[in-house]
Structures are given as C-alpha cells and as structure tokens.
C-alpha atoms as a PDB file:
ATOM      1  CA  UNK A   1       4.601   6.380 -27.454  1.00  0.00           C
ATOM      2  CA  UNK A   2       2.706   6.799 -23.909  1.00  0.00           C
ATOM      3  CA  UNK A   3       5.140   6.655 -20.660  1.00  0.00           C
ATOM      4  CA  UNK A   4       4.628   6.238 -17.523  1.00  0.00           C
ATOM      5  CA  UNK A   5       7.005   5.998 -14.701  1.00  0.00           C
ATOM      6  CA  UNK A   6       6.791   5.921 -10.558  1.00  0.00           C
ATOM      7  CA  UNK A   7       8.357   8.627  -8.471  1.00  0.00           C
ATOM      8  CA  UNK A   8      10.178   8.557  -5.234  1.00  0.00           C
ATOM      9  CA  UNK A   9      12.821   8.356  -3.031  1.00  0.00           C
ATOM     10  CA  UNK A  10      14.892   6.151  -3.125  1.00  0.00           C
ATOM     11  CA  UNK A  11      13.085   4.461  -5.897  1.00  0.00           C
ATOM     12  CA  UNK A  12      15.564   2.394  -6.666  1.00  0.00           C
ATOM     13  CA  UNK A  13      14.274  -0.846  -5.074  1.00  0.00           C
ATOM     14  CA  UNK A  14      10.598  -0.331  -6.674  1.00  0.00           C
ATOM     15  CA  UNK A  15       9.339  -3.056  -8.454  1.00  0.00           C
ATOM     16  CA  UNK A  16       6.506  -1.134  -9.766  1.00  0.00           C
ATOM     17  CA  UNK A  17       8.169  -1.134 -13.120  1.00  0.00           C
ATOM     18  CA  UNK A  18       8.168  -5.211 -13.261  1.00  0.00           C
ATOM     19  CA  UNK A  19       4.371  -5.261 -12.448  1.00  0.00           C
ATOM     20  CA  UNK A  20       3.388  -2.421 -14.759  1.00  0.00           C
ATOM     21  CA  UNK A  21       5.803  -3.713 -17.938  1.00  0.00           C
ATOM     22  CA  UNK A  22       4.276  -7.007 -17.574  1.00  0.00           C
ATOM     23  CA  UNK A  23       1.092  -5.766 -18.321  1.00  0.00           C
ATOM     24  CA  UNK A  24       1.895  -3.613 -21.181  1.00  0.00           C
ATOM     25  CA  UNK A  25       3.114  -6.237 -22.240  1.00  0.00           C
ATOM     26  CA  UNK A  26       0.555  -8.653 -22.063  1.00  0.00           C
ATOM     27  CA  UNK A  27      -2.115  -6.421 -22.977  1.00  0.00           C
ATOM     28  CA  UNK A  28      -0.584  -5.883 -26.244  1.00  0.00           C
ATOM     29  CA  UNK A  29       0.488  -2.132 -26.116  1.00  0.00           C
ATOM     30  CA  UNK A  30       3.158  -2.234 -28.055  1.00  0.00           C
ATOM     31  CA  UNK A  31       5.764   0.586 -27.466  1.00  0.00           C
ATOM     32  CA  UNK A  32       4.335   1.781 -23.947  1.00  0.00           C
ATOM     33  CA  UNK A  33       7.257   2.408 -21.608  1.00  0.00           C
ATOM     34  CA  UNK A  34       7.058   2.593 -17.365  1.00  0.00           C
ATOM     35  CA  UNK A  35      10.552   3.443 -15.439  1.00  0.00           C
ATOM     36  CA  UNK A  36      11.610   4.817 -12.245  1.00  0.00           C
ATOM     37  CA  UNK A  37      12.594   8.897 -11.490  1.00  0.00           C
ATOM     38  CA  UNK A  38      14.231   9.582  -7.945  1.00  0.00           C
ATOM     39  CA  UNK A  39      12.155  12.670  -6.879  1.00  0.00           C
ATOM     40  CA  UNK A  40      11.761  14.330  -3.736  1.00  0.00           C
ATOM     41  CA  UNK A  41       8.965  15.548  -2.290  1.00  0.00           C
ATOM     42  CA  UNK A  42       9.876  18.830  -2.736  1.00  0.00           C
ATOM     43  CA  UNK A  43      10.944  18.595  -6.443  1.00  0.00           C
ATOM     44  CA  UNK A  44       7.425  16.338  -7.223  1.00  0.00           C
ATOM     45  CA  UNK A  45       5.138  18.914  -8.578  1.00  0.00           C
ATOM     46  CA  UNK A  46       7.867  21.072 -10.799  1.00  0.00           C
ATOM     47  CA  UNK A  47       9.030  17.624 -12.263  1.00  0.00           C
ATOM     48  CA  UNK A  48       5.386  16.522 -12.876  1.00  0.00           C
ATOM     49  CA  UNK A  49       4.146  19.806 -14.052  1.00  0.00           C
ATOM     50  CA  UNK A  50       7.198  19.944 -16.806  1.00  0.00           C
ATOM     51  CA  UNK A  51       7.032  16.312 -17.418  1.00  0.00           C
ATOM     52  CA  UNK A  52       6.753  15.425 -21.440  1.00  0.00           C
ATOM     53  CA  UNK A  53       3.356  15.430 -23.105  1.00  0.00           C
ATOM     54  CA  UNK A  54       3.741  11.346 -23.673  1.00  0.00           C
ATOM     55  CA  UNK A  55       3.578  10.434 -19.922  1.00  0.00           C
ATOM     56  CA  UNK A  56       0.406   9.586 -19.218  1.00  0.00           C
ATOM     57  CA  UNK A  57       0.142   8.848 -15.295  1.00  0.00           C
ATOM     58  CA  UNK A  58       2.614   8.610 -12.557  1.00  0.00           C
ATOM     59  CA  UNK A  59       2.763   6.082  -9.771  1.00  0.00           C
ATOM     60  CA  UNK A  60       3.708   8.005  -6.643  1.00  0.00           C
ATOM     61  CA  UNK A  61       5.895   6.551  -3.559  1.00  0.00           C
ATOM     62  CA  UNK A  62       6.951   8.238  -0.614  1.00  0.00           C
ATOM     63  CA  UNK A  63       7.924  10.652   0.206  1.00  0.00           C
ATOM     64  CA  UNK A  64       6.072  12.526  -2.526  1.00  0.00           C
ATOM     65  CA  UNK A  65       2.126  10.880  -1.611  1.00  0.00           C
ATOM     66  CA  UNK A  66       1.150  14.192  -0.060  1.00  0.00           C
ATOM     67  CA  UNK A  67       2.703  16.611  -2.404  1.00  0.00           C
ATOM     68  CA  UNK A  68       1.223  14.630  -4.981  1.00  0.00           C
ATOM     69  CA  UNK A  69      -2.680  15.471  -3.628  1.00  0.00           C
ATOM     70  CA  UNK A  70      -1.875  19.411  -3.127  1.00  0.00           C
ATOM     71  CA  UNK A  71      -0.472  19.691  -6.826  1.00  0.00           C
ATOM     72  CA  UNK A  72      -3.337  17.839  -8.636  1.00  0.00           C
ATOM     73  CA  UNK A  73      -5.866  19.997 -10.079  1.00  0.00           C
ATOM     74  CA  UNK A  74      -8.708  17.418  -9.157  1.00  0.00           C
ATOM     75  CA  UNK A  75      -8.716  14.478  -7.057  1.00  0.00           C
ATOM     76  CA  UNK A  76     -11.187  11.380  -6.143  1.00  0.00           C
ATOM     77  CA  UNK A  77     -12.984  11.092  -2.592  1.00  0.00           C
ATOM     78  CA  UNK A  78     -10.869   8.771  -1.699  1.00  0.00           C
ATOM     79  CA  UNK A  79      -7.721  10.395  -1.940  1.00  0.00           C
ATOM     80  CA  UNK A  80      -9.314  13.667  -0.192  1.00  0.00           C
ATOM     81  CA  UNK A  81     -10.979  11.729   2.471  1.00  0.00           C
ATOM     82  CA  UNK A  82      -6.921   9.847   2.932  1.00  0.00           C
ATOM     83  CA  UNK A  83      -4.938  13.015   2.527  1.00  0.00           C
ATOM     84  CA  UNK A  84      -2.397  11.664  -0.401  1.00  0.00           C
ATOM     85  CA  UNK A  85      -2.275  10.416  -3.477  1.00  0.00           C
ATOM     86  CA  UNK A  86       0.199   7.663  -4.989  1.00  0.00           C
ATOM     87  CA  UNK A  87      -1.607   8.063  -8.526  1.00  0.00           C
ATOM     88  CA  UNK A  88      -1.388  10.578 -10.903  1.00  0.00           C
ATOM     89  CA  UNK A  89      -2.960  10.441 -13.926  1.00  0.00           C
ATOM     90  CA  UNK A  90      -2.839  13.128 -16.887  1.00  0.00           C
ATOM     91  CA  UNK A  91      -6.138  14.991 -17.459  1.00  0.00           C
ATOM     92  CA  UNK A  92      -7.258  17.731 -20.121  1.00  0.00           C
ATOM     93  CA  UNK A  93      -6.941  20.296 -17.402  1.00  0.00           C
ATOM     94  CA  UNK A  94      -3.831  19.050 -15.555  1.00  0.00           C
ATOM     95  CA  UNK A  95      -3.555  15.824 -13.074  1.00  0.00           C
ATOM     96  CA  UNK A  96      -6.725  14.257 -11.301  1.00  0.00           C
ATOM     97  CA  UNK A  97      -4.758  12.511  -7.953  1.00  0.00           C
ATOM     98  CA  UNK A  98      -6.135   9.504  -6.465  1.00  0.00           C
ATOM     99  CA  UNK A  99      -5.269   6.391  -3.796  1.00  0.00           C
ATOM    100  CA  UNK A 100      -4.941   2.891  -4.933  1.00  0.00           C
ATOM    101  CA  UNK A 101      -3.168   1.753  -2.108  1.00  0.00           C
ATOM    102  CA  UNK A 102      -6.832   1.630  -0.275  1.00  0.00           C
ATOM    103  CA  UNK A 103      -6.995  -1.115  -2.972  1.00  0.00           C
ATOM    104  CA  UNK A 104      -3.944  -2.825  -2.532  1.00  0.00           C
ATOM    105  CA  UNK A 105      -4.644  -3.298   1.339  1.00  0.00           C
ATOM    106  CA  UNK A 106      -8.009  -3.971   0.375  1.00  0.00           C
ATOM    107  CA  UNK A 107      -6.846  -6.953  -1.994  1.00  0.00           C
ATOM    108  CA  UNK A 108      -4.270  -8.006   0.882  1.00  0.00           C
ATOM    109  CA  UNK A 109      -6.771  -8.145   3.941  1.00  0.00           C
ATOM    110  CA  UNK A 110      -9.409  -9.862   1.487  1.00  0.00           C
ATOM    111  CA  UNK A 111      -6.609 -12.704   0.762  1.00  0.00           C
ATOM    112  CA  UNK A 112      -6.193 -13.201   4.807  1.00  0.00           C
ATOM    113  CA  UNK A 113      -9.424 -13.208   5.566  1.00  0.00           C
ATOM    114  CA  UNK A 114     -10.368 -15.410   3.510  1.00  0.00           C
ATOM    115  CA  UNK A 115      -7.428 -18.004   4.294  1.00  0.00           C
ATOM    116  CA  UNK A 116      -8.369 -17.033   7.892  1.00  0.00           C
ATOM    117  CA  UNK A 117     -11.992 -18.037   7.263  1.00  0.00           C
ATOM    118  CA  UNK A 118     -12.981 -14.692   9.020  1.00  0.00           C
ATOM    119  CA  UNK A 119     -16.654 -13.642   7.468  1.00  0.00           C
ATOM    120  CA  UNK A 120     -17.473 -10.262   9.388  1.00  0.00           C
ATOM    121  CA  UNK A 121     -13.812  -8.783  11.042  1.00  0.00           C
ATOM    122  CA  UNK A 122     -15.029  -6.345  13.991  1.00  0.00           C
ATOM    123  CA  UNK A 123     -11.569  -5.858  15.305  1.00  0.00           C
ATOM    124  CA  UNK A 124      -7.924  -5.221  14.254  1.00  0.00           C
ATOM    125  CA  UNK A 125      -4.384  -4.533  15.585  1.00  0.00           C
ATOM    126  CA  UNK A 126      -2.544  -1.653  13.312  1.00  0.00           C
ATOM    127  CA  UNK A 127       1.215  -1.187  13.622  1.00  0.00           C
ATOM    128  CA  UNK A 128       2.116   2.357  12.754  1.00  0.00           C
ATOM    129  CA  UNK A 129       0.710   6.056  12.240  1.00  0.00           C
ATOM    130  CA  UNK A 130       2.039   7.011   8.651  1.00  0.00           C
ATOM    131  CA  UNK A 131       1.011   7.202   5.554  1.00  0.00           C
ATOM    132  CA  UNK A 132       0.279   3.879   4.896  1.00  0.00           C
ATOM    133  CA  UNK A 133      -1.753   3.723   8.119  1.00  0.00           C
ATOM    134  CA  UNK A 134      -4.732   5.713   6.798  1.00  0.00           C
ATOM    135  CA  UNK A 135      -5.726   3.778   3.632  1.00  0.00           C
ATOM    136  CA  UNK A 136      -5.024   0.739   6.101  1.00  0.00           C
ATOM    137  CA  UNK A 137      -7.976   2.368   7.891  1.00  0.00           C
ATOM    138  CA  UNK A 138      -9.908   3.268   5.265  1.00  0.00           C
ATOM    139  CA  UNK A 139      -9.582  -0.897   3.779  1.00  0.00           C
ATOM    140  CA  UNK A 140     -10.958  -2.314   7.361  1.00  0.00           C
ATOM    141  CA  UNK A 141     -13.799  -0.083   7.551  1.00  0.00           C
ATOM    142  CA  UNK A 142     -14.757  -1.370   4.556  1.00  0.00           C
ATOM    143  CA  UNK A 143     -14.707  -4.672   5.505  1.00  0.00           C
ATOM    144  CA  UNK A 144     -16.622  -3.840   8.515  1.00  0.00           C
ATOM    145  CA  UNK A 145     -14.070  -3.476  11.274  1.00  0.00           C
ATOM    146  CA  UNK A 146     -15.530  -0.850  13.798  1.00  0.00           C
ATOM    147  CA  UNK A 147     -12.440  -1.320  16.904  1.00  0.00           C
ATOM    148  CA  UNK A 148      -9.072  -0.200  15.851  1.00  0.00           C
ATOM    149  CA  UNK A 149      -6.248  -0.259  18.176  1.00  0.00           C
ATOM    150  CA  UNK A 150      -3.173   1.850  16.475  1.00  0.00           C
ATOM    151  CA  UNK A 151       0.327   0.815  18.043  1.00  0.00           C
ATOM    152  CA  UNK A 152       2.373   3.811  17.363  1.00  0.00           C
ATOM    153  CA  UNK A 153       5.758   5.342  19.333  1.00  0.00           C
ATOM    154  CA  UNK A 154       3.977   8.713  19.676  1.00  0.00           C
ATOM    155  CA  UNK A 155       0.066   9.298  20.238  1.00  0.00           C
ATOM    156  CA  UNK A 156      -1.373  10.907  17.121  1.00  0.00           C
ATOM    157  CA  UNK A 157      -4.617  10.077  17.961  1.00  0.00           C
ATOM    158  CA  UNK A 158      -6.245  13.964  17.271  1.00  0.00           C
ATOM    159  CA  UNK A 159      -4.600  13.456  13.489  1.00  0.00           C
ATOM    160  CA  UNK A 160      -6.765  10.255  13.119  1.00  0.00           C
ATOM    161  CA  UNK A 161      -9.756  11.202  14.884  1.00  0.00           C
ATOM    162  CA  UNK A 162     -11.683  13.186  11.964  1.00  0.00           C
ATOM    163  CA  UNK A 163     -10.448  10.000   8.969  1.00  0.00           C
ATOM    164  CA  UNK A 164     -11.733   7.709  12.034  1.00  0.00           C
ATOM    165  CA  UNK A 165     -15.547   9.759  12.713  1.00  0.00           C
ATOM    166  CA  UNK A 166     -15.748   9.678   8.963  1.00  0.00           C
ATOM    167  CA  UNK A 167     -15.161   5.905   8.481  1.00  0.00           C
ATOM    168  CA  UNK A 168     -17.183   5.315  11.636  1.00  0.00           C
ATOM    169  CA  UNK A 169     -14.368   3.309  13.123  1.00  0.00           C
ATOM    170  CA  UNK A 170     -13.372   3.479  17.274  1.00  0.00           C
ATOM    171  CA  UNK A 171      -9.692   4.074  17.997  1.00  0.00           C
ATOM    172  CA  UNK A 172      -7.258   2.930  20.442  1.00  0.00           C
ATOM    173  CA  UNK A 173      -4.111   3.828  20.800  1.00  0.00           C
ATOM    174  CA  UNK A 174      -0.697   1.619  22.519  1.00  0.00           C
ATOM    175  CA  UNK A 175       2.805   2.237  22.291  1.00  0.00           C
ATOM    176  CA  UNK A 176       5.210  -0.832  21.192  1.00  0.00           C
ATOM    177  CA  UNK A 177       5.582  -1.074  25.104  1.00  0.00           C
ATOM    178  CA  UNK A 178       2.526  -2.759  25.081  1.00  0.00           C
ATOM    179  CA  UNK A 179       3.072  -5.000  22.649  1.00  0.00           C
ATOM    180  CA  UNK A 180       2.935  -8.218  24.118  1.00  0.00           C
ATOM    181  CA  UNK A 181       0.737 -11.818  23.084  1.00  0.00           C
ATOM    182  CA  UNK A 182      -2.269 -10.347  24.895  1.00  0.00           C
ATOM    183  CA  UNK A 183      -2.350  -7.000  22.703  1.00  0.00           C
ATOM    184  CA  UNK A 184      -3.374  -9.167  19.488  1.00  0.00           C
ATOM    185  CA  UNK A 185      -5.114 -12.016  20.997  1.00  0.00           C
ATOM    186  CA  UNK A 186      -8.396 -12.033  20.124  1.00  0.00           C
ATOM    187  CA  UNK A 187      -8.166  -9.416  16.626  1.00  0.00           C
ATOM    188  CA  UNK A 188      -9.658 -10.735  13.728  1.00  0.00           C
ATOM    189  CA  UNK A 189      -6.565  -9.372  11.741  1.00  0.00           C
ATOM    190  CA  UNK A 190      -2.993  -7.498  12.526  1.00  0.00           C
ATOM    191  CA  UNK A 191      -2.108  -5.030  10.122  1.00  0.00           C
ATOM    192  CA  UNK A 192       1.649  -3.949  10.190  1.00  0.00           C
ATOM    193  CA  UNK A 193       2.068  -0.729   7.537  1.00  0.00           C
ATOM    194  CA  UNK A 194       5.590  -0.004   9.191  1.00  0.00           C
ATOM    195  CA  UNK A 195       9.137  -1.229   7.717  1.00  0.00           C
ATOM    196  CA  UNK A 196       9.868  -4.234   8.489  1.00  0.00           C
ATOM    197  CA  UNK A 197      13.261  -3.795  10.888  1.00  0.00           C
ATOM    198  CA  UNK A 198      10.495  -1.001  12.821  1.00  0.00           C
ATOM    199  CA  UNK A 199       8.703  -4.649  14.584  1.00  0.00           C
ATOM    200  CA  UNK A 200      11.547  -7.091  14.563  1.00  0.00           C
ATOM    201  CA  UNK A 201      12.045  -6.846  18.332  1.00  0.00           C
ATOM    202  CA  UNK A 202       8.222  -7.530  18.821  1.00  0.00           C
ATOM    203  CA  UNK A 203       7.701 -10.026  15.858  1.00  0.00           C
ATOM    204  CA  UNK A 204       7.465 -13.407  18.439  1.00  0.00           C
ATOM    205  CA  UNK A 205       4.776 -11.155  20.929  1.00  0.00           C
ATOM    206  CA  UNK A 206       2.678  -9.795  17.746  1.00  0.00           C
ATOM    207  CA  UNK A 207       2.722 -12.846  15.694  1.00  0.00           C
ATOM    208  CA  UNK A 208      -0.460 -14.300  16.775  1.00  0.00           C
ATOM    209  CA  UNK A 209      -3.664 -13.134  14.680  1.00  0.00           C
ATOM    210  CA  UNK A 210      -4.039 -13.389  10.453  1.00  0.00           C
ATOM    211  CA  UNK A 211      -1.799 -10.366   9.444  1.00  0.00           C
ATOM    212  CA  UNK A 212      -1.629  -8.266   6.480  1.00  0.00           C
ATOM    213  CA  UNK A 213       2.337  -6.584   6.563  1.00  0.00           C
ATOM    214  CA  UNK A 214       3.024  -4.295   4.006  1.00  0.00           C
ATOM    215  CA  UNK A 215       6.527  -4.791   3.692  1.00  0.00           C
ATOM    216  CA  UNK A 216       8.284  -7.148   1.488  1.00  0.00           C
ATOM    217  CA  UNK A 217      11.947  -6.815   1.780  1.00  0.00           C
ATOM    218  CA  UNK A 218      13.186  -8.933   3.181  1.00  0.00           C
ATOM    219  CA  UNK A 219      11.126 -11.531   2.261  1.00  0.00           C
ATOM    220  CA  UNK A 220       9.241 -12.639   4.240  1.00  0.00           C
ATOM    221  CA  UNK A 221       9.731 -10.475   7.351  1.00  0.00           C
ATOM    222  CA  UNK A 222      10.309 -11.731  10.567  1.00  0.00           C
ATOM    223  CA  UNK A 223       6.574 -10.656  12.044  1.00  0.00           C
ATOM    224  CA  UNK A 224       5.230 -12.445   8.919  1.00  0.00           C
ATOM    225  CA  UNK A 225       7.643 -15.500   9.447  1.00  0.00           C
ATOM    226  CA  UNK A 226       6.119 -15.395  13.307  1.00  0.00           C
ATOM    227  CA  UNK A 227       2.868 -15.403  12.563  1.00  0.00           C
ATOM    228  CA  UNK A 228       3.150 -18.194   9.444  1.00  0.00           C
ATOM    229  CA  UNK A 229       4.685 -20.183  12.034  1.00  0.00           C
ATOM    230  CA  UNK A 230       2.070 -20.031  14.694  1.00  0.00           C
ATOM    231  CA  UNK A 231      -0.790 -21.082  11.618  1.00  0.00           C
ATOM    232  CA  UNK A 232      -1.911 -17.628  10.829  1.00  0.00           C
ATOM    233  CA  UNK A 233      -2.234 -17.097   7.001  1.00  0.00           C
ATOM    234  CA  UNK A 234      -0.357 -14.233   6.025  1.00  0.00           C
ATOM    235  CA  UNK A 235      -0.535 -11.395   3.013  1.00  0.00           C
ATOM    236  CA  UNK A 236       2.840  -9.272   2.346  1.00  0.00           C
ATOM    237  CA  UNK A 237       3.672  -6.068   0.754  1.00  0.00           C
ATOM    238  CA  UNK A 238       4.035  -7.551  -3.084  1.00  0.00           C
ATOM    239  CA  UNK A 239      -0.038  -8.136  -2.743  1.00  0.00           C
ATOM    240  CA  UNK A 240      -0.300  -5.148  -1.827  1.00  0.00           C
ATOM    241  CA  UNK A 241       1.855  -3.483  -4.683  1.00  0.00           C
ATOM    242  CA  UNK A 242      -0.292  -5.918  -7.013  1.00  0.00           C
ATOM    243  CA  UNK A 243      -3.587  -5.196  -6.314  1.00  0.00           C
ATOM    244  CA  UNK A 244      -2.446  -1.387  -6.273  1.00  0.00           C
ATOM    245  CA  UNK A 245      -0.963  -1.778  -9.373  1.00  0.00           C
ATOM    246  CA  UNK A 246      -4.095  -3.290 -11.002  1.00  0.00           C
ATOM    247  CA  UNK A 247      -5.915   0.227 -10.705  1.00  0.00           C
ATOM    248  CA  UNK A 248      -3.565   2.240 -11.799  1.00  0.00           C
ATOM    249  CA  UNK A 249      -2.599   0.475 -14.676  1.00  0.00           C
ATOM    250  CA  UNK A 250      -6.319   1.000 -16.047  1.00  0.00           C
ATOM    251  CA  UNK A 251      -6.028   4.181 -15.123  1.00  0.00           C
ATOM    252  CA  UNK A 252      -3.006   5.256 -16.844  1.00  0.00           C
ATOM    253  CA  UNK A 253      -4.271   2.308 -20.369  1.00  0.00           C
ATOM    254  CA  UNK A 254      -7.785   2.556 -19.924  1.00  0.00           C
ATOM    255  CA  UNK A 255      -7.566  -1.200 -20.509  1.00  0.00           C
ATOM    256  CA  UNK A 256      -8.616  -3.361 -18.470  1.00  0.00           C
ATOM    257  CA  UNK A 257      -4.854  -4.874 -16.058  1.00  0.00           C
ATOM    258  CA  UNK A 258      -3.959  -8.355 -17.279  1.00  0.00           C
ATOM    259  CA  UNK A 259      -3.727  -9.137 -13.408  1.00  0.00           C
ATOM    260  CA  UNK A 260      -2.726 -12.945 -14.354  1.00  0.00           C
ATOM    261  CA  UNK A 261       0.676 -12.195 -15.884  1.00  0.00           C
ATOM    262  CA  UNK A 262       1.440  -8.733 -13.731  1.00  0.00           C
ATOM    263  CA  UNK A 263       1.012 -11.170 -10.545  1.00  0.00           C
ATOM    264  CA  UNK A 264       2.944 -13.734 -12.002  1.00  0.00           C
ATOM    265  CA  UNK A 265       6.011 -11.275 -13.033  1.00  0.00           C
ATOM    266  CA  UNK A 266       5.935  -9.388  -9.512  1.00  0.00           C
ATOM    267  CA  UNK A 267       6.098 -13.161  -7.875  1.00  0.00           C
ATOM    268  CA  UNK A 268       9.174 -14.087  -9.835  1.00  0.00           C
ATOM    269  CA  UNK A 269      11.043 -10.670  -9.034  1.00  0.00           C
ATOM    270  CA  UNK A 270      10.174 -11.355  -5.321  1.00  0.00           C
ATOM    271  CA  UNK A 271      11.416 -14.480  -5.095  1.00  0.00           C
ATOM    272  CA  UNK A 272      14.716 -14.084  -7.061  1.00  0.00           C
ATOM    273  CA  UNK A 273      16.249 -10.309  -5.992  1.00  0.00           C
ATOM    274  CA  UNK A 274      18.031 -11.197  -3.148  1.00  0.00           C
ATOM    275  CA  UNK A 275      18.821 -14.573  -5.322  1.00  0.00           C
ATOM    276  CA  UNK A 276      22.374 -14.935  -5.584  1.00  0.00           C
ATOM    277  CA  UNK A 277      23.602 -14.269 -10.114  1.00  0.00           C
END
C-alpha cells in the first residue's frame, strides 16, 4: 500500500506523522502508511532516489529543504522562485519538488490578521534570515505587505534582494541590537521564523504587534506568551505545520485533506507532549 514519510534531522520531534495519519485516516484510505526517516542533507537525494516504488511523496524538513529542490527532476514556481522544497512528490519521470510552507505561513498570517482585524497589512517585522524566512516573504507579499524590516545577527541583505525585486517588497535590515518596543510599534504583523530560545532575551521588547511565530515547542513560546499578554492575537508553528500539511497531503492522495480531523489530531498532540504519562 502507498507510503509516505517526512525526512530530516532530527526528525524525531515531527508531528507531521500525527497530522498526515489523521487524514488517511479520515479520508478512508485504508492501509496508507506516513512515518519519520532521520536523513541528512547530504544522504537526501540517494535515500529518495532508492526509496521503494510504494512511497508516494515525501515531506521534507531541514536540513534537507535545499537538497530536496536540486535533486527533483521538476519543480513548481514557487519552490524555484523560494530556493527549497519541503515536498516531494513521486512523478512518472522522477520527483516534481515544491513549497507548502508558503501555505502554511500563508494560513498562519491569514488567522492573525484576521483576529487582528488588519484588512490591507503594508508593513511587517521578520525575525530571522533562514530558510523559513523566504516563504515568510513570499506569504506577506501576497497579502500585500510592500515594507519588510528583517532582524537578523548578520546582514544578508544581497541574498534577499533578487526574492525581494521579484515579490516587489522593500527591505530593511536590524540586528537583535535594535530590537527594542519602538522596532515593532507601528507593524501591522511580527513574523518570528527563528527557534524559539533564538528571541527569548527580546520576547518583552518584540511582543507588541499581531505575530505569526513559527515555532511551537515549547508551547507557547515566550515571544508568543508576550505578545498574547499585551492583546495581540497570536498564530504558532502547529498552524503553520497544518495548513502546510493540507497541501501536501492532496498532493501525495490526490484527495482532497480532511483539514477538520488533521487540525483536530495536531491540536491534541500539541497540547499533551510535554503532558506528564
């Protein structure tokens, strides 16, 4: 019966299998299996080229996003125009790649803005430069956002500047040295796409505008705790994962993600793994 699995490392605390189970589950298809392989990005594309015939699609964590992109033999705009993939998905020729976490941050800054009552966002606060960062880009340009000021340790503003032409999107760039109240006032949404432990020290100064924070361990983070507390609405990593998820699983099924009970599943495991047993 089909497989699927995600790939990373560490992988162990991925709860991509809870989200994607669910919805085999609920969507009726019986015998369909998802688990977890620890895989490097070196090893990715030898273990996904030699991967068995009944594995359908791979979900694809880091560090592996970017080996996944230069391995498929076809890939969507999207993951092009981002430079990684965290989706592969088996093809007649080989493995088209393609980036559903510009979904999940999509589904993430939708759910704040709308809690946030924030119609037309023109401006946003970004914490970090990864690999996260650029799909974070690519969601609030489509929500309008032209002003982006990146808050970063290092300056890696001539990596960003051809993703930031193309999305039509104005840059600036501040080092955590900067990041006091006055950095965020005024931002129709902070976006923090850096582990959570990277912004504890400047979770009390940041904490002021509707955030989307893609962490989720703990739970919730001490930025998103800050910010809760000062009335902002907030949107962690699991809706992120979710509305990620929700792609690829029609992807890998072709049916259409039972987003109801996939939700509902990912909630429970969120709110009962660091529960004592």
């Amino acid at each position: 019966m089909p497989r699927a699995a995600v790939l990373g490392s560490p992988v162990e605390h991925s709860l991509s299998p809870v989200l994607h189970s669910a919805g085999f589950t609920a969507a009726g298809l019986d015998g369909w299996d998802y688990t977890k392989h620890d895989v490097g990005e070196e090893e990715l594309p030898a273990f996904v080229r030699s991967a068995e015939k009944r594995y359908v699609g791979f979900s694809v964590t880091m560090p592996g996003k970017f080996a996944a992109l230069e391995m498929a033999t076809e890939a969507t705009d999207r993951a092009r125009l981002i430079g990684s993939a965290n989706t592969l998905v088996r093809t007649a020729s080989g493995w088209r790649a393609d980036n559903t976490d510009t979904e999940g941050i999509l589904g993430a800054l939708d759910h704040v803005l709308r809690a946030a009552r924030v119609d037309s966002p023109q401006s946003a606060v970004l914490l970090g430069a990864g690999g996260t960062a650029r799909p974070a880009l690519w969601a609030l340009a489509q929500r309008g956002v032209g002003q982006v000021t990146v808050v970063n340790r290092s300056d890696r503003r001539a990596e960003f500047a051809p993703l930031a032409r193309e999305l039509g999107i104005e840059i600036a760039w501040a080092t955590y040295g900067d990041a006091g109240t006055e950095l965020v006032h005024g931002s129709d949404v902070l976006m923090s796409t850096v582990p959570a432990s990277a912004v504890n020290l400047y979770a009390e100064k940041l904490g002021h505008a509707p955030l989307v924070d893609v962490a989720y361990d703990p739970f919730p983070t001490r930025l998103a705790a800050a910010a809760a507390a000062n009335g902002y609405p907030t949107a962690l990593g699991h809706v992120v994962l979710a509305h990620q998820a929700y792609s690829q699983f029609e992807q890998f099924t072709g049916h259409p993600a039972p987003r109801k009970e996939m939700w509902d599943a990912l909630v429970r495991a969120v709110e009962t793994r660091d529960r004592p047993q």
